[in-house]
PDB file of N, CA and C in Angstrom:
ATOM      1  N   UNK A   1       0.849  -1.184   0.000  1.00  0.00           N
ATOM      2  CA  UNK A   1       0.000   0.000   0.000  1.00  0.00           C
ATOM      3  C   UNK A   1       0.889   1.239   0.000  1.00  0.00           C
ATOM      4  N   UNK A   2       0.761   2.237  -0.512  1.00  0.00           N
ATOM      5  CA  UNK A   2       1.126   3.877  -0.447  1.00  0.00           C
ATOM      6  C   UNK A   2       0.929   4.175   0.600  1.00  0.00           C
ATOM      7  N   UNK A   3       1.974   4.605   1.021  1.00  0.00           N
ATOM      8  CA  UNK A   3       2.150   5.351   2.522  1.00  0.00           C
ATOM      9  C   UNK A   3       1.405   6.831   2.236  1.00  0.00           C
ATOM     10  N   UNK A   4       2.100   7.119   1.235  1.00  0.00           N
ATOM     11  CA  UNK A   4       1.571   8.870   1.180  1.00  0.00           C
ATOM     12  C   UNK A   4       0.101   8.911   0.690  1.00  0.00           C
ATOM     13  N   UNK A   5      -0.676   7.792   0.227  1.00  0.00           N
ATOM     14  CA  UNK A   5      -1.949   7.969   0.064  1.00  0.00           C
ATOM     15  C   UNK A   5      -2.654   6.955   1.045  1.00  0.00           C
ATOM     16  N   UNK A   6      -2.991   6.966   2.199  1.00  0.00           N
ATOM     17  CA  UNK A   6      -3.511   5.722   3.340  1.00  0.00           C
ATOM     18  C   UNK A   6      -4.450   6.369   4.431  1.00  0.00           C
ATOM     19  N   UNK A   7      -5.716   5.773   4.436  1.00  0.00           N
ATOM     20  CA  UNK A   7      -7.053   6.343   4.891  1.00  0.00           C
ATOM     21  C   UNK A   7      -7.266   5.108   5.812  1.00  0.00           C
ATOM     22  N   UNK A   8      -7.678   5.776   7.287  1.00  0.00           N
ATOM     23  CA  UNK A   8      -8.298   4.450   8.240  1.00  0.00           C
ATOM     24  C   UNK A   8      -9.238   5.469   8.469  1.00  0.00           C
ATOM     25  N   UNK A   9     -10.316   4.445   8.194  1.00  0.00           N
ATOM     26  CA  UNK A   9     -11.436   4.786   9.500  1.00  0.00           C
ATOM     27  C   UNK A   9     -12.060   3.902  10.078  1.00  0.00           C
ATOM     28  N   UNK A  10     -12.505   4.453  11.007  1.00  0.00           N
ATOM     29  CA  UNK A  10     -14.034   3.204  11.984  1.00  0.00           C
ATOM     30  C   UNK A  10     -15.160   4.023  12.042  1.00  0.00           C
ATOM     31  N   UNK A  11     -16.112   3.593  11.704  1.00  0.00           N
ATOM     32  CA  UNK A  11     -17.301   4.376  11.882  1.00  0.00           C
ATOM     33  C   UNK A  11     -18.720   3.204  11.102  1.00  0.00           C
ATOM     34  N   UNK A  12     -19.778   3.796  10.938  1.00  0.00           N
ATOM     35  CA  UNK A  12     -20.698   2.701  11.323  1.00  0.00           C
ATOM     36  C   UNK A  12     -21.449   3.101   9.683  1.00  0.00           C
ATOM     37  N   UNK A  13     -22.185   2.075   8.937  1.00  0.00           N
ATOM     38  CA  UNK A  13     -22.475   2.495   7.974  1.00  0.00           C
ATOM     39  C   UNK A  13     -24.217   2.884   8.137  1.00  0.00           C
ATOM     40  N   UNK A  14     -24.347   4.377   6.982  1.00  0.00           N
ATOM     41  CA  UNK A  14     -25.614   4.669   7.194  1.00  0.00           C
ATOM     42  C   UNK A  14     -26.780   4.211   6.571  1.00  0.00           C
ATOM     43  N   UNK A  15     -26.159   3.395   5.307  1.00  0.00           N
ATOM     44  CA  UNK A  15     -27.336   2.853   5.016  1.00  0.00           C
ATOM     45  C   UNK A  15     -26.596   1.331   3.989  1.00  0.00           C
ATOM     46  N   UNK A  16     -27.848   0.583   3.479  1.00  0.00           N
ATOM     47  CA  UNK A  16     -27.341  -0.878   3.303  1.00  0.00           C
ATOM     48  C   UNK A  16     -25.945  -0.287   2.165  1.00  0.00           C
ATOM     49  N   UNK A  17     -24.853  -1.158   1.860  1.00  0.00           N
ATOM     50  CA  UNK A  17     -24.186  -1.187   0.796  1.00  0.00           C
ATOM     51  C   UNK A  17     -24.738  -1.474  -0.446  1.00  0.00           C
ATOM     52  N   UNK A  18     -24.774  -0.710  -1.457  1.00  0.00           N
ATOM     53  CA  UNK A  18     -25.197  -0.928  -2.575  1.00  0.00           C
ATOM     54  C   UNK A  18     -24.224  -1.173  -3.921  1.00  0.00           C
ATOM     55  N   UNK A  19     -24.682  -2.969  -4.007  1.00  0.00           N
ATOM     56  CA  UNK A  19     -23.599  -3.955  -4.733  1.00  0.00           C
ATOM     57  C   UNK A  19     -24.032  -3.758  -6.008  1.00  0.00           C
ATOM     58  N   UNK A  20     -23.230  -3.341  -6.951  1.00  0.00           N
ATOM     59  CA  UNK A  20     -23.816  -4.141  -8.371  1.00  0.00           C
ATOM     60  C   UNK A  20     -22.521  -4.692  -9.474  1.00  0.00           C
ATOM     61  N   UNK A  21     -23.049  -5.193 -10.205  1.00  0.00           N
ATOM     62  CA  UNK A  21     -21.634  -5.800 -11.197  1.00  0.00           C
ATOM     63  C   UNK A  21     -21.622  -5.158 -12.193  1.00  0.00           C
ATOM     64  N   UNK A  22     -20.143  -4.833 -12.451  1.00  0.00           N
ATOM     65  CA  UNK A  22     -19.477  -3.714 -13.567  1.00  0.00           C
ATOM     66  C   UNK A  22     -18.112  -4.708 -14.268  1.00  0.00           C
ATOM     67  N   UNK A  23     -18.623  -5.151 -15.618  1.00  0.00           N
ATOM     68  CA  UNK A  23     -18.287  -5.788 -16.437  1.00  0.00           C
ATOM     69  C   UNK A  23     -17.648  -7.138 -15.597  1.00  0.00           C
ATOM     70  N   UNK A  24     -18.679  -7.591 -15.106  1.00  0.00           N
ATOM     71  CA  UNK A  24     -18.613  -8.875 -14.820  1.00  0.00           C
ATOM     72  C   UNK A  24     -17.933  -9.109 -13.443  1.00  0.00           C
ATOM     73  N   UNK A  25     -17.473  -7.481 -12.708  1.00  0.00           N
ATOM     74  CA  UNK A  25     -16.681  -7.366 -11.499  1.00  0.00           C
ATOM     75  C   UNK A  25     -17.456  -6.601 -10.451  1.00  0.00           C
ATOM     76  N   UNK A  26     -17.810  -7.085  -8.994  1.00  0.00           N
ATOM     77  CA  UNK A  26     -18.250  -6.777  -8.147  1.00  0.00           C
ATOM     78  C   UNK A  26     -17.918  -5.126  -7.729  1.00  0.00           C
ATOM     79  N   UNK A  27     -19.261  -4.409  -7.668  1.00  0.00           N
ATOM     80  CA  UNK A  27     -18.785  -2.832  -6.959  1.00  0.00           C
ATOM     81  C   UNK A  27     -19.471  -2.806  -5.487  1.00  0.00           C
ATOM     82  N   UNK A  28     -19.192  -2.350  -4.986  1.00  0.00           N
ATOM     83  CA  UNK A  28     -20.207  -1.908  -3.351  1.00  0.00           C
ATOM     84  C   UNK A  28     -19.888  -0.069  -2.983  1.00  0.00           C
ATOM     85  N   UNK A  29     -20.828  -0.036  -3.098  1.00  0.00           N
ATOM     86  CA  UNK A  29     -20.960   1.795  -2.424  1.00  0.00           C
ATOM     87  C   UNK A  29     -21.122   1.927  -1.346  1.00  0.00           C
ATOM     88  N   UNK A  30     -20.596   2.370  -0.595  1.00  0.00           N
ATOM     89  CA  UNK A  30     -21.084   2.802   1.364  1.00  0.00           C
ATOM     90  C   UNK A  30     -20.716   4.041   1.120  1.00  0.00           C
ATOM     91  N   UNK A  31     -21.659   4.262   2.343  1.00  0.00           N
ATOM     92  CA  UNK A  31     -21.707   5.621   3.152  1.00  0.00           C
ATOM     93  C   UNK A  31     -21.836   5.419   4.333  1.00  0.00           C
ATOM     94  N   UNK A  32     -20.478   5.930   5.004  1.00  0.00           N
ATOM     95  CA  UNK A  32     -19.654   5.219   6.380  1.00  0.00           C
ATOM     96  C   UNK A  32     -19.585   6.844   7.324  1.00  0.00           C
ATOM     97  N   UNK A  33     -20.415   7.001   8.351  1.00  0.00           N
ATOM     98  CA  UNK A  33     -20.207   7.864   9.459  1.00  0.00           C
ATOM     99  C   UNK A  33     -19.286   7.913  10.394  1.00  0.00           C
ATOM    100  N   UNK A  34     -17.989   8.805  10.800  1.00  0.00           N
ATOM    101  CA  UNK A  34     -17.383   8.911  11.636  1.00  0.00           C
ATOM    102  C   UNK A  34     -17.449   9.857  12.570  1.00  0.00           C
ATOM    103  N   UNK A  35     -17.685   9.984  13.686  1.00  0.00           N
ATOM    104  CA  UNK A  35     -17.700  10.150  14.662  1.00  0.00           C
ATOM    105  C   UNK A  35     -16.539  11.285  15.534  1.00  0.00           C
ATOM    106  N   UNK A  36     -16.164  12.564  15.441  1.00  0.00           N
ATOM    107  CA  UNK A  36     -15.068  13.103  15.654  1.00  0.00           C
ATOM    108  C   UNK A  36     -15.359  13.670  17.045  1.00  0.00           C
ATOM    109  N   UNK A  37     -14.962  14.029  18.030  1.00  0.00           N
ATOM    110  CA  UNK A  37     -15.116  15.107  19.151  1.00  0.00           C
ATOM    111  C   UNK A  37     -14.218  16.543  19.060  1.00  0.00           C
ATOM    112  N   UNK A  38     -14.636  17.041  19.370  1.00  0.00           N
ATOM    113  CA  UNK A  38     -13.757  18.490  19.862  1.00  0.00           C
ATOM    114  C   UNK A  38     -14.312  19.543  21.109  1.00  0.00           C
ATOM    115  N   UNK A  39     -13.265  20.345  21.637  1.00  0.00           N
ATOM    116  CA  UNK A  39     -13.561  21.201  22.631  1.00  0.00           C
ATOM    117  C   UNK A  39     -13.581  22.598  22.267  1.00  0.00           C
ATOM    118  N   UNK A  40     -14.380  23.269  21.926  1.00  0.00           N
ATOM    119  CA  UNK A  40     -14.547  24.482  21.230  1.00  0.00           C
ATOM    120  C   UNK A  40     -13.616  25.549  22.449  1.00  0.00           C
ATOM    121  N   UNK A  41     -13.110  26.647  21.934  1.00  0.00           N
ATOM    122  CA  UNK A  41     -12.458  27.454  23.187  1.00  0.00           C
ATOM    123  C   UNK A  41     -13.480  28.025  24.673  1.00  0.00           C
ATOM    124  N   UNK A  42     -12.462  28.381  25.406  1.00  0.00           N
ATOM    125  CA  UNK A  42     -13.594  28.896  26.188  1.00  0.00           C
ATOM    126  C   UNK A  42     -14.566  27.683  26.699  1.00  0.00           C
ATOM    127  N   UNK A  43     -14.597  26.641  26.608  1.00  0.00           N
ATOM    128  CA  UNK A  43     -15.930  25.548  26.939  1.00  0.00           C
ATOM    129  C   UNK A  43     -15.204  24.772  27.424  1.00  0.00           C
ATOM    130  N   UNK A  44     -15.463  23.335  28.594  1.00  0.00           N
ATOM    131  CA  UNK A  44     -15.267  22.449  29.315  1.00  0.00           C
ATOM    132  C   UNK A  44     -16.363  21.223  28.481  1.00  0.00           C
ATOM    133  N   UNK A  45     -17.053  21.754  27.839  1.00  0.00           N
ATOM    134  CA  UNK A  45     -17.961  20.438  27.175  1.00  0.00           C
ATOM    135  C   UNK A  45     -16.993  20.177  25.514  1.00  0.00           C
ATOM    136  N   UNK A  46     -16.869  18.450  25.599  1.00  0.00           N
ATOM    137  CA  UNK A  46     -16.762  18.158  23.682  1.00  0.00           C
ATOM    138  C   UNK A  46     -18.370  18.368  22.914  1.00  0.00           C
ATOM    139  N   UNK A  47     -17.719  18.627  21.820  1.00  0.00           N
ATOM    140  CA  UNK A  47     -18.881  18.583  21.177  1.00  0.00           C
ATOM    141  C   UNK A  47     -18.679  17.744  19.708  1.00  0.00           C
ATOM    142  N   UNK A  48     -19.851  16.531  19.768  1.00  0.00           N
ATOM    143  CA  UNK A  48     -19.133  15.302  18.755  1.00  0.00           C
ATOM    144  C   UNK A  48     -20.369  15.897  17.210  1.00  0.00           C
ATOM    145  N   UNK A  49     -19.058  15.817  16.299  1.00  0.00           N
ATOM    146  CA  UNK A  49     -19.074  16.274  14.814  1.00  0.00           C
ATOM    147  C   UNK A  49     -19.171  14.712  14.643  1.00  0.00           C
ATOM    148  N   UNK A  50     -20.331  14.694  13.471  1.00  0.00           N
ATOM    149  CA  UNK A  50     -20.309  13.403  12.666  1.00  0.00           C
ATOM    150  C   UNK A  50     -19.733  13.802  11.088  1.00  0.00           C
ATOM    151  N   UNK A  51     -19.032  12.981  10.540  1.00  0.00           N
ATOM    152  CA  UNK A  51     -18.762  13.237   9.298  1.00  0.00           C
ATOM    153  C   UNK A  51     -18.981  12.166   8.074  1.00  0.00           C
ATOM    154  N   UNK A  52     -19.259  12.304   7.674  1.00  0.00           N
ATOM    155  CA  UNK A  52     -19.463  11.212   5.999  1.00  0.00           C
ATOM    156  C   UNK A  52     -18.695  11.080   5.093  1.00  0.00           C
ATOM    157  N   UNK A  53     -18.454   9.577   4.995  1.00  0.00           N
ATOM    158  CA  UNK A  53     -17.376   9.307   3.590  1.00  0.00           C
ATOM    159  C   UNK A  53     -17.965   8.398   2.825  1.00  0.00           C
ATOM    160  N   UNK A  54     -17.813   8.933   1.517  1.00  0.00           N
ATOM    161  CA  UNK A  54     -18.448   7.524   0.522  1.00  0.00           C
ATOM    162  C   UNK A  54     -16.872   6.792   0.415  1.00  0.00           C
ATOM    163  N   UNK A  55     -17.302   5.401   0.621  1.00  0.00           N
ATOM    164  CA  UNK A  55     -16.468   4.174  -0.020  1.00  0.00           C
ATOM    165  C   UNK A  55     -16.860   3.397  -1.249  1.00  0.00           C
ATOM    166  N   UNK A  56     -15.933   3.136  -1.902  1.00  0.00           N
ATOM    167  CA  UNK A  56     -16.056   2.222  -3.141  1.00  0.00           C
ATOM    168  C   UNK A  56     -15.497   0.853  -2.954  1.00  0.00           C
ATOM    169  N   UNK A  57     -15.340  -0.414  -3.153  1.00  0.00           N
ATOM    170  CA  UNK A  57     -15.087  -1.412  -2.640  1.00  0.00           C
ATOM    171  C   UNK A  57     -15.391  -2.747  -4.029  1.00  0.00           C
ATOM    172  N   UNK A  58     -13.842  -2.989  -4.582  1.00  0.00           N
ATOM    173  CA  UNK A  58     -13.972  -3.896  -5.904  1.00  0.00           C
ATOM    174  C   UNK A  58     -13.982  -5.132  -5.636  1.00  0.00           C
ATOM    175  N   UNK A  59     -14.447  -6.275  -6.176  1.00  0.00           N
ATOM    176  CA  UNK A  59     -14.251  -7.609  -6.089  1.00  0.00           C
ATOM    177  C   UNK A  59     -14.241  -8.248  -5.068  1.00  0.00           C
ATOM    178  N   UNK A  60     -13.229  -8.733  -4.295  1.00  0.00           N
ATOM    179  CA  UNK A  60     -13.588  -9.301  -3.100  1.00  0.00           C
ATOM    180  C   UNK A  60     -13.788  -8.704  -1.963  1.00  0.00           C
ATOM    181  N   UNK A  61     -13.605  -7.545  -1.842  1.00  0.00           N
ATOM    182  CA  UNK A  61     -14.340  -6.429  -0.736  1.00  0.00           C
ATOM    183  C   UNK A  61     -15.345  -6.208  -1.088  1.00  0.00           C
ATOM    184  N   UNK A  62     -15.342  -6.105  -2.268  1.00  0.00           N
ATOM    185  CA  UNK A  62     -17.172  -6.017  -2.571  1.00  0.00           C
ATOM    186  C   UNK A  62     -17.853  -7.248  -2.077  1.00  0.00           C
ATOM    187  N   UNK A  63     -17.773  -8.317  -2.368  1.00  0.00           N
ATOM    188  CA  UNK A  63     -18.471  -9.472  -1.691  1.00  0.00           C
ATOM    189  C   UNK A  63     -18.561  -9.350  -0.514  1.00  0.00           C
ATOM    190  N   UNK A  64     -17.539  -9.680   0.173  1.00  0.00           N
ATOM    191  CA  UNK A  64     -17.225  -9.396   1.525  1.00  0.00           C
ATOM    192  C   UNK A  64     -18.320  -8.950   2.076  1.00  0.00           C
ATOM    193  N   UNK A  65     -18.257  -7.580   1.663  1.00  0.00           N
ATOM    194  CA  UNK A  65     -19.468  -6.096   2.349  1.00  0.00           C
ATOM    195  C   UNK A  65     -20.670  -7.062   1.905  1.00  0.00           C
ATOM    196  N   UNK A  66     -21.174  -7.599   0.862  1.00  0.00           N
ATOM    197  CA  UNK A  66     -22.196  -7.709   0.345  1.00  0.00           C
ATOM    198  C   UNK A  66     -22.932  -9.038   1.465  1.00  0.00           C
ATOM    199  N   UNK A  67     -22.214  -9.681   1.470  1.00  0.00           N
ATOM    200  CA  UNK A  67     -22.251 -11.038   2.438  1.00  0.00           C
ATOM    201  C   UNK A  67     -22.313 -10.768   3.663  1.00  0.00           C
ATOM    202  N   UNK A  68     -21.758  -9.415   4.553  1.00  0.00           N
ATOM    203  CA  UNK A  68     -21.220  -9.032   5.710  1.00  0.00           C
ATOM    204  C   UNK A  68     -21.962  -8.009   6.462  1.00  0.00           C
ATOM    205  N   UNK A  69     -21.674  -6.830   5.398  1.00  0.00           N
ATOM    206  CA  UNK A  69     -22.429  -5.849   5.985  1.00  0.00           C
ATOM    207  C   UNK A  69     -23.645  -5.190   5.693  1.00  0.00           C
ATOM    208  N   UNK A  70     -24.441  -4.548   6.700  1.00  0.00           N
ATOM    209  CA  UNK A  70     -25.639  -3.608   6.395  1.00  0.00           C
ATOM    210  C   UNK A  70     -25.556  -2.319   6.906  1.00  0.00           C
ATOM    211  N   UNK A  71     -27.007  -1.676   6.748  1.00  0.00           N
ATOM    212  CA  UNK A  71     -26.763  -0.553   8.026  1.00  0.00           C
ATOM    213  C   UNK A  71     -26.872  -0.365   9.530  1.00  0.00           C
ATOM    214  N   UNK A  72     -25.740   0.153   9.808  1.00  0.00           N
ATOM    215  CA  UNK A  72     -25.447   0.401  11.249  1.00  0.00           C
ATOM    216  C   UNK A  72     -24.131  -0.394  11.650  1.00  0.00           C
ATOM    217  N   UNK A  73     -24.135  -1.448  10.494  1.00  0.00           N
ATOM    218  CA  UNK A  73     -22.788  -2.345  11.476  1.00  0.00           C
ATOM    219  C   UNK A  73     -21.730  -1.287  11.138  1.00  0.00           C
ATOM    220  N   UNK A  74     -20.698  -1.907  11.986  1.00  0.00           N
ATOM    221  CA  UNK A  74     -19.231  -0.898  12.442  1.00  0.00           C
ATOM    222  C   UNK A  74     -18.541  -1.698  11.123  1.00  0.00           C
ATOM    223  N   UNK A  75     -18.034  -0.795  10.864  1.00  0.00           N
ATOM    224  CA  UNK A  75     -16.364  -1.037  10.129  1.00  0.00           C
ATOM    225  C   UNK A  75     -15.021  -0.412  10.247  1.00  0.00           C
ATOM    226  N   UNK A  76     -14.081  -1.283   9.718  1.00  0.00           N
ATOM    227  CA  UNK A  76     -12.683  -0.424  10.019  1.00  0.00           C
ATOM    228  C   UNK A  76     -12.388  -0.929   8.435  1.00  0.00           C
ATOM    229  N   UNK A  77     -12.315   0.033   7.965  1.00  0.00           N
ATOM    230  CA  UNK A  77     -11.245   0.547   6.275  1.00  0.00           C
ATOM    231  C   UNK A  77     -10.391   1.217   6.209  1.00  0.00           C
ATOM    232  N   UNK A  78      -9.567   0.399   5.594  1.00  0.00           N
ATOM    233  CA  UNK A  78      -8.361   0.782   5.344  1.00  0.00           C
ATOM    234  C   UNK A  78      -8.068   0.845   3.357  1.00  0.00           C
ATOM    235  N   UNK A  79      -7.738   2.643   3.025  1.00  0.00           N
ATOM    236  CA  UNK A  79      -7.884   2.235   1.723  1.00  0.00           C
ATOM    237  C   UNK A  79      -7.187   3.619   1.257  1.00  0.00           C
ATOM    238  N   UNK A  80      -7.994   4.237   0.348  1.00  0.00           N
ATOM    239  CA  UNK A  80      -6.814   5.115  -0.515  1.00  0.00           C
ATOM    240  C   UNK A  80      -7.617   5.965  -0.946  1.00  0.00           C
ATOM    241  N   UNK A  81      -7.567   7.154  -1.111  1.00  0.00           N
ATOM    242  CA  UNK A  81      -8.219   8.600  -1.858  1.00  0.00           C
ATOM    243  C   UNK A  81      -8.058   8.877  -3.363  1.00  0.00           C
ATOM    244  N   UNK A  82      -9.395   8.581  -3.859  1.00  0.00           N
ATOM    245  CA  UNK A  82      -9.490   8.634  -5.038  1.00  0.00           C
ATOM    246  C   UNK A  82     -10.246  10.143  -5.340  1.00  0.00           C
ATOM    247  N   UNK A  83      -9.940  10.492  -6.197  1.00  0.00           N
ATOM    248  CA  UNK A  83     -10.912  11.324  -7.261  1.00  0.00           C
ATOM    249  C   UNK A  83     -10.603  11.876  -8.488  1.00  0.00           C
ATOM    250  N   UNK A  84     -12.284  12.113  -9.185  1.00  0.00           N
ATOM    251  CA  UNK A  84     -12.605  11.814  -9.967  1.00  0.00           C
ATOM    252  C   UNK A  84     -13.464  13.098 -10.964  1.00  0.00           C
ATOM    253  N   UNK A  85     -13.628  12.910 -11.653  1.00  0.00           N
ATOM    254  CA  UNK A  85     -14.977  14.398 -12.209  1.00  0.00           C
ATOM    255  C   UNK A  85     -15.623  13.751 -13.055  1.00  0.00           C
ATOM    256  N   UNK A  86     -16.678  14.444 -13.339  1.00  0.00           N
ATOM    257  CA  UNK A  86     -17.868  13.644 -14.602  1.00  0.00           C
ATOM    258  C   UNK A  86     -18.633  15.422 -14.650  1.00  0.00           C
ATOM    259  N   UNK A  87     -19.302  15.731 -15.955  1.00  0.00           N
ATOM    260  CA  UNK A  87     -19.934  16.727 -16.195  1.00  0.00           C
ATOM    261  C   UNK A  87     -21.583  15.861 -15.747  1.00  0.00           C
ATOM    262  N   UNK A  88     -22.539  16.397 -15.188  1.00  0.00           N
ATOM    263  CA  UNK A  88     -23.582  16.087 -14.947  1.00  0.00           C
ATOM    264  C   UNK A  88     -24.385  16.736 -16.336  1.00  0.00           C
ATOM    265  N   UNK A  89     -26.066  16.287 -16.065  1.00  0.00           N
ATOM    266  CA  UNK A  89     -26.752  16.632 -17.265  1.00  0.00           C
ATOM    267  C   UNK A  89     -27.086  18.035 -17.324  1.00  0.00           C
ATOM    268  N   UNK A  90     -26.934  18.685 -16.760  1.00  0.00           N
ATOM    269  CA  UNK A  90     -26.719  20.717 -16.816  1.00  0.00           C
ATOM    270  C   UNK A  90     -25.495  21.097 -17.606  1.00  0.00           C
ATOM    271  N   UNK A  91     -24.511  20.418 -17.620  1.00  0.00           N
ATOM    272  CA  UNK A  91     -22.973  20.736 -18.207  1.00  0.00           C
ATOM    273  C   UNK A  91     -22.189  20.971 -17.146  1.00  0.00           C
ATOM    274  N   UNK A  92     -22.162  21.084 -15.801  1.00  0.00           N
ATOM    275  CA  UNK A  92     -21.644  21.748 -14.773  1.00  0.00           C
ATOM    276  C   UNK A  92     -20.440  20.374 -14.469  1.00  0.00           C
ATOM    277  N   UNK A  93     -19.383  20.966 -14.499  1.00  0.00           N
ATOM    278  CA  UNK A  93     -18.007  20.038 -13.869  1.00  0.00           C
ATOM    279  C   UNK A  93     -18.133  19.517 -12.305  1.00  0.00           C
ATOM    280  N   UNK A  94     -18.339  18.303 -12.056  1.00  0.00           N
ATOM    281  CA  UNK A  94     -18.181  18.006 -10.906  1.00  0.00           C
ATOM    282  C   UNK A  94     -17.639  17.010 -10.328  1.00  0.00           C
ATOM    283  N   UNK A  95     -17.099  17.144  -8.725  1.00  0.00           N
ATOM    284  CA  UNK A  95     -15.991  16.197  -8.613  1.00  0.00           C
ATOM    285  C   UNK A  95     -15.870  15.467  -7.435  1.00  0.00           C
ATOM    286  N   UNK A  96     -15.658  14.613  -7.253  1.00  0.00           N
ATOM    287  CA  UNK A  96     -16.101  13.334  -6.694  1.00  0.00           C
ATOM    288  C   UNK A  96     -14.572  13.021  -5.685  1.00  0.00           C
ATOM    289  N   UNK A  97     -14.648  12.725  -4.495  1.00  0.00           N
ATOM    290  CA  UNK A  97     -13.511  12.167  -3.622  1.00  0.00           C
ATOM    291  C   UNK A  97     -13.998  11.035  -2.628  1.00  0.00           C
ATOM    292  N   UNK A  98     -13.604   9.782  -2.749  1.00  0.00           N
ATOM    293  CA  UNK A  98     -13.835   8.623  -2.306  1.00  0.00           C
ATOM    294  C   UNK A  98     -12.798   7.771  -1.537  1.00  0.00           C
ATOM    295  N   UNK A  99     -12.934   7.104  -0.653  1.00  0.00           N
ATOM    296  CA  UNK A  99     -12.040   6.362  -0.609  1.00  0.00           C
ATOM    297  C   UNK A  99     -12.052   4.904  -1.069  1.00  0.00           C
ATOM    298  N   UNK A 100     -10.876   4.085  -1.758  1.00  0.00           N
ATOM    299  CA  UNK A 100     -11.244   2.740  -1.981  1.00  0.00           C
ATOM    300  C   UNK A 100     -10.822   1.965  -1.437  1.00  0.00           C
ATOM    301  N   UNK A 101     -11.818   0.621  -0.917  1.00  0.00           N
ATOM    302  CA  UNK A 101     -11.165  -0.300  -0.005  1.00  0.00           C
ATOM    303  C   UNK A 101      -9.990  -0.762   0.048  1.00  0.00           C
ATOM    304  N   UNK A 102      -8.821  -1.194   0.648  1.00  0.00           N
ATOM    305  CA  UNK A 102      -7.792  -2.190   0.759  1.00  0.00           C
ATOM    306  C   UNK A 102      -7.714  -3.037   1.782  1.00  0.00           C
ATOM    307  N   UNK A 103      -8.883  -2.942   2.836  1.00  0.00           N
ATOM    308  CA  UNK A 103      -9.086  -3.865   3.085  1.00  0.00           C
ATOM    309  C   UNK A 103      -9.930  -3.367   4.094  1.00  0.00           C
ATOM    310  N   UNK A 104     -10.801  -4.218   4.396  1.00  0.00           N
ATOM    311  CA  UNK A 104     -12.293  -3.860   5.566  1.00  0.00           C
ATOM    312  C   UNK A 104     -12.603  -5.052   6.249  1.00  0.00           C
ATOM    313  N   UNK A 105     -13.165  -4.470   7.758  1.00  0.00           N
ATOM    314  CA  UNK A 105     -13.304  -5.423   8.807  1.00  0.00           C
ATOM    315  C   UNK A 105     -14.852  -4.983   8.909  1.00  0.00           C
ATOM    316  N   UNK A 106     -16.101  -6.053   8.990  1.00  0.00           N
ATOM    317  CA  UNK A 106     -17.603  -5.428   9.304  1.00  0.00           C
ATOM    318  C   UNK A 106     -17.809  -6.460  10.650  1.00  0.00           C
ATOM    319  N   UNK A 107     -18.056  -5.320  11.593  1.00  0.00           N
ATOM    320  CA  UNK A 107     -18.379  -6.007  12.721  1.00  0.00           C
ATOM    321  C   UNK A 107     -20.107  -5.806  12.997  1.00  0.00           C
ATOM    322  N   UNK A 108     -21.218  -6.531  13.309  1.00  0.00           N
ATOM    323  CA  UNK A 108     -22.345  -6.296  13.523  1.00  0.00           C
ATOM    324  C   UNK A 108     -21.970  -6.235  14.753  1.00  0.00           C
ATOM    325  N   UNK A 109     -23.537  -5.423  15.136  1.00  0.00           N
ATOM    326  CA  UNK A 109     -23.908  -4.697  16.385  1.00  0.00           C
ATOM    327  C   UNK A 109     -24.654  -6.187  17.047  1.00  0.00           C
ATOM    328  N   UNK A 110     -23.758  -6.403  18.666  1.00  0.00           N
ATOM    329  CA  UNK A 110     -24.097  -7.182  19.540  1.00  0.00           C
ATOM    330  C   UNK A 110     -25.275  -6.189  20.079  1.00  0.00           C
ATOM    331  N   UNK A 111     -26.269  -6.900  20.600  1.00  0.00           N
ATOM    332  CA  UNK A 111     -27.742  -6.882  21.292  1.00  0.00           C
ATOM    333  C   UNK A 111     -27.273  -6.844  22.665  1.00  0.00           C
TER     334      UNK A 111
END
């Protein structure tokens, strides 16, 4: 793996992974919530920031997720910062930053 490009997170996914096959090769989409704290100045209280990352996830991470995970279970990914642009149907340039799996742990939520 690239040192100078290397993304961990843990955080819990918000909704199911959405698998489909792209020329005959497994994709999975998440949208993975992390969880940050901070202490604003002046204050004795944290105050917890949630943040959102889309993941992309090829072939056997894609299964994996597909077999593994849903929404709410926890994960830990480990992967790499991609991006990307596509013109949408207005003409407007737009641009896309993802991370892609290199490897993911899905833990479900014990009861």
């Amino acid at each position: 793996m690239n040192l100078k490009n290397n993304v961990q997170l843990i955080g819990h996914l918000g909704a199911d992974p959405i698998v489909k096959e792209v020329n005959k090769t497994k994709v999975a989409n998440l949208s993975i919530a992390v969880n940050d704290y901070y202490k604003p100045k002046n204050s004795e209280e944290f105050i917890e920031k949630t943040m959102w990352f889309n993941v992309v996830a090829w072939d056997k991470y894609a299964e994996k997720i597909e077999k593994q995970c849903t929404k709410g279970t926890e994960v830990m990914v480990s992967g790499k910062l991609e991006s990307k642009s596509y013109t949408d149907k207005e003409g407007v340039k737009r641009f896309i930053t993802e991370v892609r799996v290199m490897e993911i742990i899905c833990r479900k939520k014990v009861a």
